[in-house]
N, C-alpha and C. Protein backbone atom coordinates (compact mmCIF):
# COMPACT_ATOMS: atom_id res chain seq x y z
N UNK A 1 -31.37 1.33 23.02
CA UNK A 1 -30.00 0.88 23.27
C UNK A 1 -29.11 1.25 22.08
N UNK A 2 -29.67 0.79 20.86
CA UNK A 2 -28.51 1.12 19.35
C UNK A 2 -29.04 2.98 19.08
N UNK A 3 -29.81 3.50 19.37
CA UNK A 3 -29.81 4.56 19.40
C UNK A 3 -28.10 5.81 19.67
N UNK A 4 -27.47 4.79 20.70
CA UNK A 4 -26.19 4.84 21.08
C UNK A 4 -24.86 4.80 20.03
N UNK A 5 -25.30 3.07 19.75
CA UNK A 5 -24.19 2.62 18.67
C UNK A 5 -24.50 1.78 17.68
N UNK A 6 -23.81 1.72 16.27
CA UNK A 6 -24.35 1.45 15.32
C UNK A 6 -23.01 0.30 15.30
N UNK A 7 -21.90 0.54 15.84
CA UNK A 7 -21.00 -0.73 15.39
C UNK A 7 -20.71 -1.39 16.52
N UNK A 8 -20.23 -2.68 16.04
CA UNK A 8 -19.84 -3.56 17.30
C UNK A 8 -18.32 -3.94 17.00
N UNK A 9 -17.26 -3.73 17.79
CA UNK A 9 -16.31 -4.18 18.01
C UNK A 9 -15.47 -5.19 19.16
N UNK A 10 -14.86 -6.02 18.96
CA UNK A 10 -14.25 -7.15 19.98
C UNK A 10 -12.80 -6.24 19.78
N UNK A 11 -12.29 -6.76 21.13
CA UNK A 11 -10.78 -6.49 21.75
C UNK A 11 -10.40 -7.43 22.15
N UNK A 12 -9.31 -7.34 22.36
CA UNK A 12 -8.41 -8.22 23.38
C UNK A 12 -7.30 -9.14 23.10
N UNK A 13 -6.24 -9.36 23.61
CA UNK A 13 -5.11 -10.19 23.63
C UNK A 13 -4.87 -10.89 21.84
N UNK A 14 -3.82 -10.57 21.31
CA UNK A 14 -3.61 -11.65 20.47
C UNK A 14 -3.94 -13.08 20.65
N UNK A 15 -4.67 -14.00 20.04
CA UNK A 15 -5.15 -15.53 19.96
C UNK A 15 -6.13 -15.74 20.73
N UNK A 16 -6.66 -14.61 21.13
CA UNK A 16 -7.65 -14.92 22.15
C UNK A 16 -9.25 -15.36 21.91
N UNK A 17 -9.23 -15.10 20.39
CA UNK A 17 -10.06 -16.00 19.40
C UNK A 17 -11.34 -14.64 18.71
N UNK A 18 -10.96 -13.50 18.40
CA UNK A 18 -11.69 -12.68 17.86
C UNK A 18 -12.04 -12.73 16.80
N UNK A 19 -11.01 -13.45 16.03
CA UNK A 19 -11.78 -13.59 14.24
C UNK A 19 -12.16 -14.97 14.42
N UNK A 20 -11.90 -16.04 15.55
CA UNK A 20 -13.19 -17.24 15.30
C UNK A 20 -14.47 -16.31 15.46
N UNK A 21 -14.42 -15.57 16.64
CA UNK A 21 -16.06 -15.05 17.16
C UNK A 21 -16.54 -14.43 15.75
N UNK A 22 -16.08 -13.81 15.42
CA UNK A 22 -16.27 -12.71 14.08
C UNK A 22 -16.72 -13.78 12.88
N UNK A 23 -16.34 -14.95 12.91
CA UNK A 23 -16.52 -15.48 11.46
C UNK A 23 -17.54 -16.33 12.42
N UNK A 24 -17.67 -16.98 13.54
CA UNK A 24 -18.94 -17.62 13.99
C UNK A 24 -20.75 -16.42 13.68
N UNK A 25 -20.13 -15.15 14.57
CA UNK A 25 -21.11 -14.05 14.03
C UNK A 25 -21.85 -14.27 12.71
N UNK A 26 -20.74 -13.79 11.91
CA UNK A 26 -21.32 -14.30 9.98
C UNK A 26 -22.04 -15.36 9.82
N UNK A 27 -21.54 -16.59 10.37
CA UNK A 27 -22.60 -17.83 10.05
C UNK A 27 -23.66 -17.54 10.60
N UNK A 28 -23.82 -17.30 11.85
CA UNK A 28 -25.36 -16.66 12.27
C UNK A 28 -26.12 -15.31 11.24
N UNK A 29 -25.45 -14.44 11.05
CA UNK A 29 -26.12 -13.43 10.55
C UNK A 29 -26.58 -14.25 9.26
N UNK A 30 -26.00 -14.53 8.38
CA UNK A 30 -26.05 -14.89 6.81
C UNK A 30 -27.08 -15.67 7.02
N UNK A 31 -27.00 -17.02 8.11
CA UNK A 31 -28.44 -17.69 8.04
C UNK A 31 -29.58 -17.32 8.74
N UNK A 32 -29.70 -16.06 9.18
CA UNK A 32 -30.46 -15.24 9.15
C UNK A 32 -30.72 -14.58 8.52
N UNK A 33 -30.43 -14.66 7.17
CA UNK A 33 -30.44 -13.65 6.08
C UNK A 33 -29.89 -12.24 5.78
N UNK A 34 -29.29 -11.86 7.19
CA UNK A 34 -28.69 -10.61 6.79
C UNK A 34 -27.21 -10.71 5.99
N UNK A 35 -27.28 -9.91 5.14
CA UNK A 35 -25.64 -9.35 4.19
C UNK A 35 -24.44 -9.21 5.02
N UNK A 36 -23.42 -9.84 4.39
CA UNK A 36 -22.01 -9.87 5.18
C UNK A 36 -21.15 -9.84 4.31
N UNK A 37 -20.81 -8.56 4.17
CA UNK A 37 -19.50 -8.27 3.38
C UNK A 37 -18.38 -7.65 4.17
N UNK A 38 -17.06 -7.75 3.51
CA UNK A 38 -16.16 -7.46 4.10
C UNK A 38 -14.60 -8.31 4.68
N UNK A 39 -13.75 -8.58 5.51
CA UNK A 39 -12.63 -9.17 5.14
C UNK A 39 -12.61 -9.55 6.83
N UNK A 40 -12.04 -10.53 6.44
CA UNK A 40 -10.55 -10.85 8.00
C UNK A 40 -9.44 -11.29 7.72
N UNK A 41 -8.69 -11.51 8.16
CA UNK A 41 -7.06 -11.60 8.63
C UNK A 41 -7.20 -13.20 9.34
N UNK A 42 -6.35 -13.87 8.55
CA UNK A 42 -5.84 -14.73 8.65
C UNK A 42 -4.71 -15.68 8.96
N UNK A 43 -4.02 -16.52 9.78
CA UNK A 43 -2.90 -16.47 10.15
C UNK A 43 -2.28 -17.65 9.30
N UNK A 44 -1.32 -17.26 8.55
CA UNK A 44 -0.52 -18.40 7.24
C UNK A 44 0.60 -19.03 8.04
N UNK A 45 0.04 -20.64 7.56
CA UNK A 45 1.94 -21.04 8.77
C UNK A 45 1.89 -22.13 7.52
N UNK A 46 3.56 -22.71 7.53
CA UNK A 46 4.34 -23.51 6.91
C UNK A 46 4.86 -24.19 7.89
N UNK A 47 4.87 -25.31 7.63
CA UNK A 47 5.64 -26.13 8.65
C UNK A 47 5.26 -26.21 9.65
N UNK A 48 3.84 -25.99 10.35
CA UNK A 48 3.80 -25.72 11.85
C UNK A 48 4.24 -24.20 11.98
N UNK A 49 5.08 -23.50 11.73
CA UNK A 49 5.38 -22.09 12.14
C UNK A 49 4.28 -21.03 11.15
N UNK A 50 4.41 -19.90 11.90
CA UNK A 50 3.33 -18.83 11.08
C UNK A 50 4.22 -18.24 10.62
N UNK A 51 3.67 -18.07 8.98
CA UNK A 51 4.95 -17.26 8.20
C UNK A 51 4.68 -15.97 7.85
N UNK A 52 3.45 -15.74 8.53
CA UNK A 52 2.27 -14.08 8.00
C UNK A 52 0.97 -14.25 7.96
N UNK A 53 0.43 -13.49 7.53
CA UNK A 53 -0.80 -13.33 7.61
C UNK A 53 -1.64 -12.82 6.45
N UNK A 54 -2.47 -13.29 6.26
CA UNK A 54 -3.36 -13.47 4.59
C UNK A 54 -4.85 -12.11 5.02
N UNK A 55 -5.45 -11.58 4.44
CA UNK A 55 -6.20 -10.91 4.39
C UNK A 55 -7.44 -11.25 3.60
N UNK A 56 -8.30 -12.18 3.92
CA UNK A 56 -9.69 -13.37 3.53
C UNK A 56 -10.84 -12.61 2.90
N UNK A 57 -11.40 -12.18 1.97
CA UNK A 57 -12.81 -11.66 2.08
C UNK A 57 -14.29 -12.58 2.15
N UNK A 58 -15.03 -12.22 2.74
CA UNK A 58 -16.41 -12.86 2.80
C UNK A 58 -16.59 -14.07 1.92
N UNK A 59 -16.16 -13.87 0.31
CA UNK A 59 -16.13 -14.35 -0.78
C UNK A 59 -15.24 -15.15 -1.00
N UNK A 60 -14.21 -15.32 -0.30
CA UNK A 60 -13.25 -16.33 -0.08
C UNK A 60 -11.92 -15.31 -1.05
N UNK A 61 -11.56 -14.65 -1.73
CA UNK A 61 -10.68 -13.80 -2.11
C UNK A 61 -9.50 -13.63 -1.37
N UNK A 62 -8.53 -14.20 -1.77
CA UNK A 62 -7.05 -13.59 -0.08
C UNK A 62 -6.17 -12.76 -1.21
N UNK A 63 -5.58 -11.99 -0.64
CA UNK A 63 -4.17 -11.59 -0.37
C UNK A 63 -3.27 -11.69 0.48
N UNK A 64 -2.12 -11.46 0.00
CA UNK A 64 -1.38 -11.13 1.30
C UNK A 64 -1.34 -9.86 2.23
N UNK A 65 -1.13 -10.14 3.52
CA UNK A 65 -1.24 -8.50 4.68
C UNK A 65 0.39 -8.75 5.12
N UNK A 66 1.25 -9.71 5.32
CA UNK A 66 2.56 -9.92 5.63
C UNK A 66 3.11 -11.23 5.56
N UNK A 67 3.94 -11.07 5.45
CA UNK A 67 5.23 -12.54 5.83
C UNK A 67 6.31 -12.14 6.14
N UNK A 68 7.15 -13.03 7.21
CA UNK A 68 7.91 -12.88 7.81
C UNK A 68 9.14 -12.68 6.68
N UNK A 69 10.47 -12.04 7.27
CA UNK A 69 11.11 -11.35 6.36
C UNK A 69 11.76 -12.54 5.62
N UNK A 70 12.24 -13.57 6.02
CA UNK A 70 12.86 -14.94 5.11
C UNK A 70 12.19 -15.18 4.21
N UNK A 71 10.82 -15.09 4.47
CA UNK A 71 10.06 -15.43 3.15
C UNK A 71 9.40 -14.76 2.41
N UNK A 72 9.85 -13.23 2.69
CA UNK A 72 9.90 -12.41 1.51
C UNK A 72 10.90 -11.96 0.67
N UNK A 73 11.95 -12.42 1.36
CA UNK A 73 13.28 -11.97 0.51
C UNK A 73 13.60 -10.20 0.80
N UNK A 74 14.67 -9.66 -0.14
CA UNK A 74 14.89 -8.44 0.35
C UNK A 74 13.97 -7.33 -0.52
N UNK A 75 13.66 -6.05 -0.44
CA UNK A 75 12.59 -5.40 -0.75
C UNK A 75 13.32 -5.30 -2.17
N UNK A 76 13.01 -4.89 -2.92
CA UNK A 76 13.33 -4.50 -4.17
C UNK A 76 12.99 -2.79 -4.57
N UNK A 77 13.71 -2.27 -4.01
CA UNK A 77 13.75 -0.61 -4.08
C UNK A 77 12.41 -0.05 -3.82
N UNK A 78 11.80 -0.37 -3.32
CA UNK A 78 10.43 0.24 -2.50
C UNK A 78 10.28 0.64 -0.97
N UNK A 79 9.63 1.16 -0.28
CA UNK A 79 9.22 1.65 0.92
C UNK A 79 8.61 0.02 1.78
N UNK A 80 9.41 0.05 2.58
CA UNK A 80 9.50 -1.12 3.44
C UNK A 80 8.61 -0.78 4.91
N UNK A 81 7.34 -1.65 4.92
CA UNK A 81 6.37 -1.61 6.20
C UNK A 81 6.57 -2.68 7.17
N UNK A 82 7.18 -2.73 8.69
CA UNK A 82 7.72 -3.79 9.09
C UNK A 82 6.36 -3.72 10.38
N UNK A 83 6.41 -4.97 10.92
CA UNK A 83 5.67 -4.85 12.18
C UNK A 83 6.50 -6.26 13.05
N UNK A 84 7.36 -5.84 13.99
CA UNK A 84 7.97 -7.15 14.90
C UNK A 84 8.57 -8.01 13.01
N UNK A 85 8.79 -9.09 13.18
CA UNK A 85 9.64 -9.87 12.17
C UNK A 85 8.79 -9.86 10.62
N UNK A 86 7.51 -8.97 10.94
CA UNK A 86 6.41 -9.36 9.58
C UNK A 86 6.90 -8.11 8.87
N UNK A 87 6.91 -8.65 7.18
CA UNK A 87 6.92 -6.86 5.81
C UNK A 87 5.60 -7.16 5.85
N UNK A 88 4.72 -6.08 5.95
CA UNK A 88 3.83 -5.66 5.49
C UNK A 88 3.48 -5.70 3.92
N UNK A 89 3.08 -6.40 3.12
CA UNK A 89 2.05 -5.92 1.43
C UNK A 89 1.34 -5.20 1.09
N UNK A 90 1.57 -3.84 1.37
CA UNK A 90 0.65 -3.20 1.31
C UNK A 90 -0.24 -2.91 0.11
N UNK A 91 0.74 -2.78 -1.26
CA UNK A 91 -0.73 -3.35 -2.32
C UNK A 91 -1.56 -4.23 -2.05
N UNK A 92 -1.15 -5.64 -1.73
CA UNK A 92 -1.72 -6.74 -2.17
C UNK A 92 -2.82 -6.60 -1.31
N UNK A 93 -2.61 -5.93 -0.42
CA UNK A 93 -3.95 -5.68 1.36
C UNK A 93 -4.68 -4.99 0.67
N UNK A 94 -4.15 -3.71 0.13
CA UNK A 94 -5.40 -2.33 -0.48
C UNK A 94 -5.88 -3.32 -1.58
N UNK A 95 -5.30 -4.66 -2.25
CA UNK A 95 -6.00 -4.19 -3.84
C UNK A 95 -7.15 -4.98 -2.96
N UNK A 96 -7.04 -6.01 -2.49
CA UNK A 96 -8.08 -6.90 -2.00
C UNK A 96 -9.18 -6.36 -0.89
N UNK A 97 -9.09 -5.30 0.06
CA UNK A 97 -9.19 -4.45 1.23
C UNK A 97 -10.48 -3.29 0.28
N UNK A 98 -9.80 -2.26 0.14
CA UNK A 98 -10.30 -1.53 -0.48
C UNK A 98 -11.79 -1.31 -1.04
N UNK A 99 -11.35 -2.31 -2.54
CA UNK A 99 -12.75 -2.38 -3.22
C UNK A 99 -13.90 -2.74 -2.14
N UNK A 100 -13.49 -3.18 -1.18
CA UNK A 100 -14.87 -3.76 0.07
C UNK A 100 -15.19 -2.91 0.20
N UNK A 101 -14.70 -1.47 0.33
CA UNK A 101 -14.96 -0.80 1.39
C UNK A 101 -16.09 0.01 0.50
N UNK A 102 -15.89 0.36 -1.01
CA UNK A 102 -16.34 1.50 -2.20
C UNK A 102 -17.88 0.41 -2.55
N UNK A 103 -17.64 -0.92 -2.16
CA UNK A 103 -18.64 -1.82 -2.12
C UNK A 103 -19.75 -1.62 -1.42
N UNK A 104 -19.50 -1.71 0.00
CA UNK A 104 -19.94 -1.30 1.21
C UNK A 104 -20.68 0.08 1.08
N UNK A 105 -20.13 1.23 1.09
CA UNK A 105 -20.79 2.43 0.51
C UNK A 105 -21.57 1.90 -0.69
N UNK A 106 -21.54 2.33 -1.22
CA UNK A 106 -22.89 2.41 -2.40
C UNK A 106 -23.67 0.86 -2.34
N UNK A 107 -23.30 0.01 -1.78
CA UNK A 107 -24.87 -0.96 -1.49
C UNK A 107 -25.85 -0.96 -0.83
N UNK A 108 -26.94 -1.63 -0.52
CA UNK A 108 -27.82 -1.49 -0.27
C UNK A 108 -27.74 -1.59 1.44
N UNK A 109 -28.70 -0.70 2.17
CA UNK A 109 -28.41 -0.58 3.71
C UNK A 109 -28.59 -1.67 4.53
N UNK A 110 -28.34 -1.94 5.64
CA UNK A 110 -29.14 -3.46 6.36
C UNK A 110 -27.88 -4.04 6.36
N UNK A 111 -26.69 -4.05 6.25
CA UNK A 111 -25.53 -5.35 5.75
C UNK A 111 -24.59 -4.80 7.35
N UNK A 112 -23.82 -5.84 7.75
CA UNK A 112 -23.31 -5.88 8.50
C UNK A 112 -21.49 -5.95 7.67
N UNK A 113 -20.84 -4.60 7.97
CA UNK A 113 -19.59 -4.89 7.35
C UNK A 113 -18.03 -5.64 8.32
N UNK A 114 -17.24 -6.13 8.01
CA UNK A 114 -16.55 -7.14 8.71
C UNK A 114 -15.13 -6.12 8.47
N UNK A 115 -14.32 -6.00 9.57
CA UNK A 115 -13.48 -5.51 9.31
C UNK A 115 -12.46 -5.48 10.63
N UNK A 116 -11.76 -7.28 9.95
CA UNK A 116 -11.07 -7.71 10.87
C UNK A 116 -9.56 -7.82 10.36
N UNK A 117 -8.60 -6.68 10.79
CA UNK A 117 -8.86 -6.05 11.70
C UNK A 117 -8.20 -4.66 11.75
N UNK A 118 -8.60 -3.84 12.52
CA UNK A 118 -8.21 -2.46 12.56
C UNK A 118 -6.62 -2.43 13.67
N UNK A 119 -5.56 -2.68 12.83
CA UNK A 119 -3.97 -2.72 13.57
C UNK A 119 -2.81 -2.24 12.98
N UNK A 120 -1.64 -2.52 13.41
CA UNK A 120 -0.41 -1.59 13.29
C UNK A 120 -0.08 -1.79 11.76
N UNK A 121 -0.62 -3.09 11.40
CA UNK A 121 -0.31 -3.38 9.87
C UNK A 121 -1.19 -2.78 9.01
N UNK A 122 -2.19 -2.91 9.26
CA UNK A 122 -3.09 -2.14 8.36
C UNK A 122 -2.78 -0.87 8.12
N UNK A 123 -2.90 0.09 9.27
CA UNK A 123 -2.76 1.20 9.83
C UNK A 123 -1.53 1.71 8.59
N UNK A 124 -0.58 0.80 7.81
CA UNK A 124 0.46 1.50 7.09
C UNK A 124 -0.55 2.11 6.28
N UNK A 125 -1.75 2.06 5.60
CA UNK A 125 -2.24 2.40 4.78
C UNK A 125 -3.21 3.49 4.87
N UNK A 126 -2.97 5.02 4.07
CA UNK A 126 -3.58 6.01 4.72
C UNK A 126 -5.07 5.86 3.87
N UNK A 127 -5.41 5.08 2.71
CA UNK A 127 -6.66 4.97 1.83
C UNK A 127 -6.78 4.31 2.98
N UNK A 128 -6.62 2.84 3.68
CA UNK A 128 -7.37 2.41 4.52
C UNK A 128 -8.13 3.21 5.54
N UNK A 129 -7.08 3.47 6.45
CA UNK A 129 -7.35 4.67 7.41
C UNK A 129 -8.92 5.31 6.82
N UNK A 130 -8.62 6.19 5.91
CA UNK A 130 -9.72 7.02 5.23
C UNK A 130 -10.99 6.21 4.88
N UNK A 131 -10.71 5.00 4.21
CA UNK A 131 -12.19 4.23 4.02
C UNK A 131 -13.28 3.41 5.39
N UNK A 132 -11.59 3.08 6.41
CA UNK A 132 -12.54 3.29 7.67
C UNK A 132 -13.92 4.44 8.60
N UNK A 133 -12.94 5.65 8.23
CA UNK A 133 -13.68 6.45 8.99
C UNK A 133 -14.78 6.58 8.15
N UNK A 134 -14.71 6.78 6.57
CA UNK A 134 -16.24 7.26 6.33
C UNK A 134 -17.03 6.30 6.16
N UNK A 135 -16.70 4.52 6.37
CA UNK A 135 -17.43 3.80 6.12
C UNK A 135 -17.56 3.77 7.94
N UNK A 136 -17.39 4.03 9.16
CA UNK A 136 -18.15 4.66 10.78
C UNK A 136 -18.71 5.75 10.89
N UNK A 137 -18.64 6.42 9.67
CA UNK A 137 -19.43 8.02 9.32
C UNK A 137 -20.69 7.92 8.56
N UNK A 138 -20.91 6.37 7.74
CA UNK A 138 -22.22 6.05 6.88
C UNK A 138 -23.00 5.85 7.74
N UNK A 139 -24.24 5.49 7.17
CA UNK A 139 -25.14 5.27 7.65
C UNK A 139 -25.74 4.01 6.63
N UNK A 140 -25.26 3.66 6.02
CA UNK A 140 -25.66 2.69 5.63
C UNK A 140 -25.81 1.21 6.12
N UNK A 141 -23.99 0.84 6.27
CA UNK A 141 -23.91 -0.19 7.38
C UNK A 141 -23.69 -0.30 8.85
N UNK A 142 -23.97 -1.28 9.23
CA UNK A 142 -23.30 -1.31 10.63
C UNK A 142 -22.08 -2.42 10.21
N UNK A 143 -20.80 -1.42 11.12
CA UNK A 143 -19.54 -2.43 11.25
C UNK A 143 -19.68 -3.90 12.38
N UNK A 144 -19.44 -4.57 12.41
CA UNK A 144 -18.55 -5.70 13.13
C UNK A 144 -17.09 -5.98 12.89
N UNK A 145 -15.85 -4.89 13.51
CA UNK A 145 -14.54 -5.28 13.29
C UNK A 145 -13.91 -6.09 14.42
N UNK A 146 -12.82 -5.68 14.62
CA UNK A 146 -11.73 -6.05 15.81
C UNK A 146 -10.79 -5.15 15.80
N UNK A 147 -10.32 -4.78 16.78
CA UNK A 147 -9.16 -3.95 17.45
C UNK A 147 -8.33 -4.41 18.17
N UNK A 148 -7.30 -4.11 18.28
CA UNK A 148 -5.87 -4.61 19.41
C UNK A 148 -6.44 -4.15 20.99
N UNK A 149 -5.85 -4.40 21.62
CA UNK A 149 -5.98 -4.18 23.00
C UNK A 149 -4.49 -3.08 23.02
N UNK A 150 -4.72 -1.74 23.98
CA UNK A 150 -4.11 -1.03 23.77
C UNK A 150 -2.38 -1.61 24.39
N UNK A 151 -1.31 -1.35 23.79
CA UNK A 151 -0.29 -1.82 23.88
C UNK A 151 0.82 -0.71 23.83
N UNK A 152 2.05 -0.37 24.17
CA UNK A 152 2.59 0.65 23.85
C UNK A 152 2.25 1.82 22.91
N UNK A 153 2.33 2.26 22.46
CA UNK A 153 1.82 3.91 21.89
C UNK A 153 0.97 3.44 21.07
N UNK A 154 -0.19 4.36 21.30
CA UNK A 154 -1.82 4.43 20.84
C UNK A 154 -1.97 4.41 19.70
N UNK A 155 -2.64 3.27 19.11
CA UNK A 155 -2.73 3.64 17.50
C UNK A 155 -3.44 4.54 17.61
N UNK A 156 -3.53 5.56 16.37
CA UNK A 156 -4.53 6.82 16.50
C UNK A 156 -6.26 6.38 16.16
N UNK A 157 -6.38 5.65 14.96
CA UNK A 157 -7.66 5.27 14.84
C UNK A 157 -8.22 4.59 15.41
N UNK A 158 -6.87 3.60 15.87
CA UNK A 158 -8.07 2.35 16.86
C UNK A 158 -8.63 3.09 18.30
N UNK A 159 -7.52 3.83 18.48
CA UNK A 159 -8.06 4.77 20.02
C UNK A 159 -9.65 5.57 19.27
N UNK A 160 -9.26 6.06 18.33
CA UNK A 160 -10.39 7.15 17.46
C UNK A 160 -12.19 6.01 17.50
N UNK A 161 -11.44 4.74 17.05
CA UNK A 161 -12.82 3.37 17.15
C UNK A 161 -13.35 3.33 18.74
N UNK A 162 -12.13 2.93 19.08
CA UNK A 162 -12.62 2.99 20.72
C UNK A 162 -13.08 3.73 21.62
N UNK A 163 -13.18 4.99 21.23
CA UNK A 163 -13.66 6.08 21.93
C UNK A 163 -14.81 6.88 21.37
N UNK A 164 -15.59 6.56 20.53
CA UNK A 164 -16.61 6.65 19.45
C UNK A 164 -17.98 6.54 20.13
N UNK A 165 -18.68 7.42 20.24
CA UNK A 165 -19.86 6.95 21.37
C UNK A 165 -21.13 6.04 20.25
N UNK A 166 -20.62 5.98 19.05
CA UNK A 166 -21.18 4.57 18.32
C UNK A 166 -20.92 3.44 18.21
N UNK A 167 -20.29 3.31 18.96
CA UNK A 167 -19.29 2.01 19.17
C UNK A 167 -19.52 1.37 20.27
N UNK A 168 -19.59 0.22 20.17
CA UNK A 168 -19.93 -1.01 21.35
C UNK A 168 -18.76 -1.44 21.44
N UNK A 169 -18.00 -1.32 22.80
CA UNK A 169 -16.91 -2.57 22.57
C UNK A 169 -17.39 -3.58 23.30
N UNK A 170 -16.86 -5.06 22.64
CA UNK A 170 -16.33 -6.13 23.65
C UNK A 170 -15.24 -6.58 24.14
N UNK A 171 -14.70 -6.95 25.03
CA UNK A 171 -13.46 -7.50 25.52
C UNK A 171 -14.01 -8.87 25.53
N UNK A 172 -13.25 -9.45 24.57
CA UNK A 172 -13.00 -11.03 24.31
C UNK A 172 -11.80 -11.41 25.54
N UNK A 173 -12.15 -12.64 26.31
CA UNK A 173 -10.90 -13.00 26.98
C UNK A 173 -11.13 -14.66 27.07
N UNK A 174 -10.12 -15.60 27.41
CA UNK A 174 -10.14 -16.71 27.52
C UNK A 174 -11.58 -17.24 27.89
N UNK A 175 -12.28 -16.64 29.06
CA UNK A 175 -12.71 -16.94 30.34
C UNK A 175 -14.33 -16.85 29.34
N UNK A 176 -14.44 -15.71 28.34
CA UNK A 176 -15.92 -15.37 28.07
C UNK A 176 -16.25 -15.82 26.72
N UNK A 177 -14.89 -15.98 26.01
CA UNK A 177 -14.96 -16.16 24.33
C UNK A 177 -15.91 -17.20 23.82
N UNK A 178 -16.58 -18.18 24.92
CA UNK A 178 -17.08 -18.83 24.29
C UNK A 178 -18.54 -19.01 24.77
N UNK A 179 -18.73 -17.99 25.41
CA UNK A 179 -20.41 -17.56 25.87
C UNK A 179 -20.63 -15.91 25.34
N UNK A 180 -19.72 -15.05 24.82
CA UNK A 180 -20.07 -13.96 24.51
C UNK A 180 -20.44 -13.60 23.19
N UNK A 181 -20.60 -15.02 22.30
CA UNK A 181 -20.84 -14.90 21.03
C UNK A 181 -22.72 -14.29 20.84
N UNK A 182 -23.53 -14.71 22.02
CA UNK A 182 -25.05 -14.62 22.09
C UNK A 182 -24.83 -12.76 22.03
N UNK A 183 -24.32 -12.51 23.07
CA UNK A 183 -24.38 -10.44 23.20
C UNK A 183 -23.74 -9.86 21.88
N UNK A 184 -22.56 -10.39 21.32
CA UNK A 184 -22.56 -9.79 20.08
C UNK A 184 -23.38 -9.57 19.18
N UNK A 185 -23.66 -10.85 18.88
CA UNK A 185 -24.57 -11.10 18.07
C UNK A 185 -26.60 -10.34 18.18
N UNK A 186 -26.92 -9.94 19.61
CA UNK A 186 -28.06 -9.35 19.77
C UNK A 186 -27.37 -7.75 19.87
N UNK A 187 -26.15 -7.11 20.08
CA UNK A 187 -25.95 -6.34 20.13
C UNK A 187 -25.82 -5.58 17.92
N UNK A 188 -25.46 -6.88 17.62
CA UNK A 188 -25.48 -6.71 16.03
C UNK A 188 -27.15 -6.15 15.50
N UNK A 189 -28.00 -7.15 16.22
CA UNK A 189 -29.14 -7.72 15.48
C UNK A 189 -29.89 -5.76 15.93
N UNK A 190 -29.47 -5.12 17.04
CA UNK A 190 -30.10 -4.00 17.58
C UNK A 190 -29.68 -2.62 16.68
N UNK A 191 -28.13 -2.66 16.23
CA UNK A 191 -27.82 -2.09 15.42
C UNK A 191 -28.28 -2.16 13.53
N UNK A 192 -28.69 -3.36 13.68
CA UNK A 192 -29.29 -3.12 12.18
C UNK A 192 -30.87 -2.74 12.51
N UNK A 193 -31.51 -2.75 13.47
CA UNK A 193 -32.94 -2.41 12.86
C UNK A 193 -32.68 -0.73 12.83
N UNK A 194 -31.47 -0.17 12.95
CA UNK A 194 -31.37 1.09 13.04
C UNK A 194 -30.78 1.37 11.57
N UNK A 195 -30.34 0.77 11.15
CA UNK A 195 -29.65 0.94 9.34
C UNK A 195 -30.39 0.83 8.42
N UNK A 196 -31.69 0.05 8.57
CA UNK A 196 -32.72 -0.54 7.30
C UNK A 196 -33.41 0.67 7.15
């Protein structure tokens, strides 16, 4: 079966609960002893409202990935990354983002990498971009990310993830999110006896 695919990816609808599944995954893997490095995306609210979104690593490490434009104030003579009402940070994403990825490569094989999530915000970043593909080009780890569900014009990589004949997708939806955590998770466990 993993002869096929070495990564596992979830889709589907904004809130539809892909980084709960993704961070439920981790608690299973880790107390199973397998390695879990890598990041998710987090949603930051004040007041009851969401003011952006934080970028989490395994290790508990955040940055920022956006906040809405009131509460960033106006840019200060730099290159401005917008997505709907969110600026994009794009240092603060790479400084925290990144090092995972140069991590990931040169450690030891068997680890399941987290990389939630592959979208329009991220996507500002062409080192990202690049540390994706050659960390779906290793052979060291197997990924567990998330992807958008396709929406007006194609992101290029996430279409590039999704169409990857190493790639497992799932479609997360209301109806399955909370029985499809068992197939991820054996679809994970099939892809690592192929990495060790």
């Amino acid at each position: 079966m993993c002869e096929m695919f070495k990564h596992v990816f979830l889709t589907g609808p904004p809130g539809v609960g892909k980084t709960t599944l993704v961070q439920k995954a981790c608690e299973a893997l880790v107390s199973s002893g397998v390695g879990v490095e890598g990041f998710y995306t987090e949603e930051v609210r004040e007041g009851g409202r969401r003011v952006g979104f934080d970028v989490v690593t395994m290790t508990g490490e955040r940055g920022h990935l956006s906040r809405i434009r009131d509460v960033v104030g106006a840019s200060q003579g730099h290159r401005e990354y917008t997505v709907g009402q969110y600026v994009v940070d794009l240092p603060s994403f790479e400084n925290v983002a990144l090092p995972l990825f140069k991590n990931a490569a040169e450690g030891a094989s068997g680890k399941v990498f987290v990389i939630d999530e592959i979208g329009k915000m991220e996507l500002f970043s062409q080192s990202f971009i690049r540390a994706v593909r050659q960390t779906l080009d290793s052979s060291v780890c197997t990924i567990l990310g998330t992807i958008p569900i396709p929406k007006g014009k194609p992101l290029g990589l996430v279409e590039e993830v999704r169409n990857r004949k190493d790639v497992k997708v799932f479609t997360v939806s209301k109806e399955n999110r909370n029985i499809i955590l068992q197939e991820i998770l054996a679809a994970l466990q099939e892809c690592l006896k192929h990495t060790k």
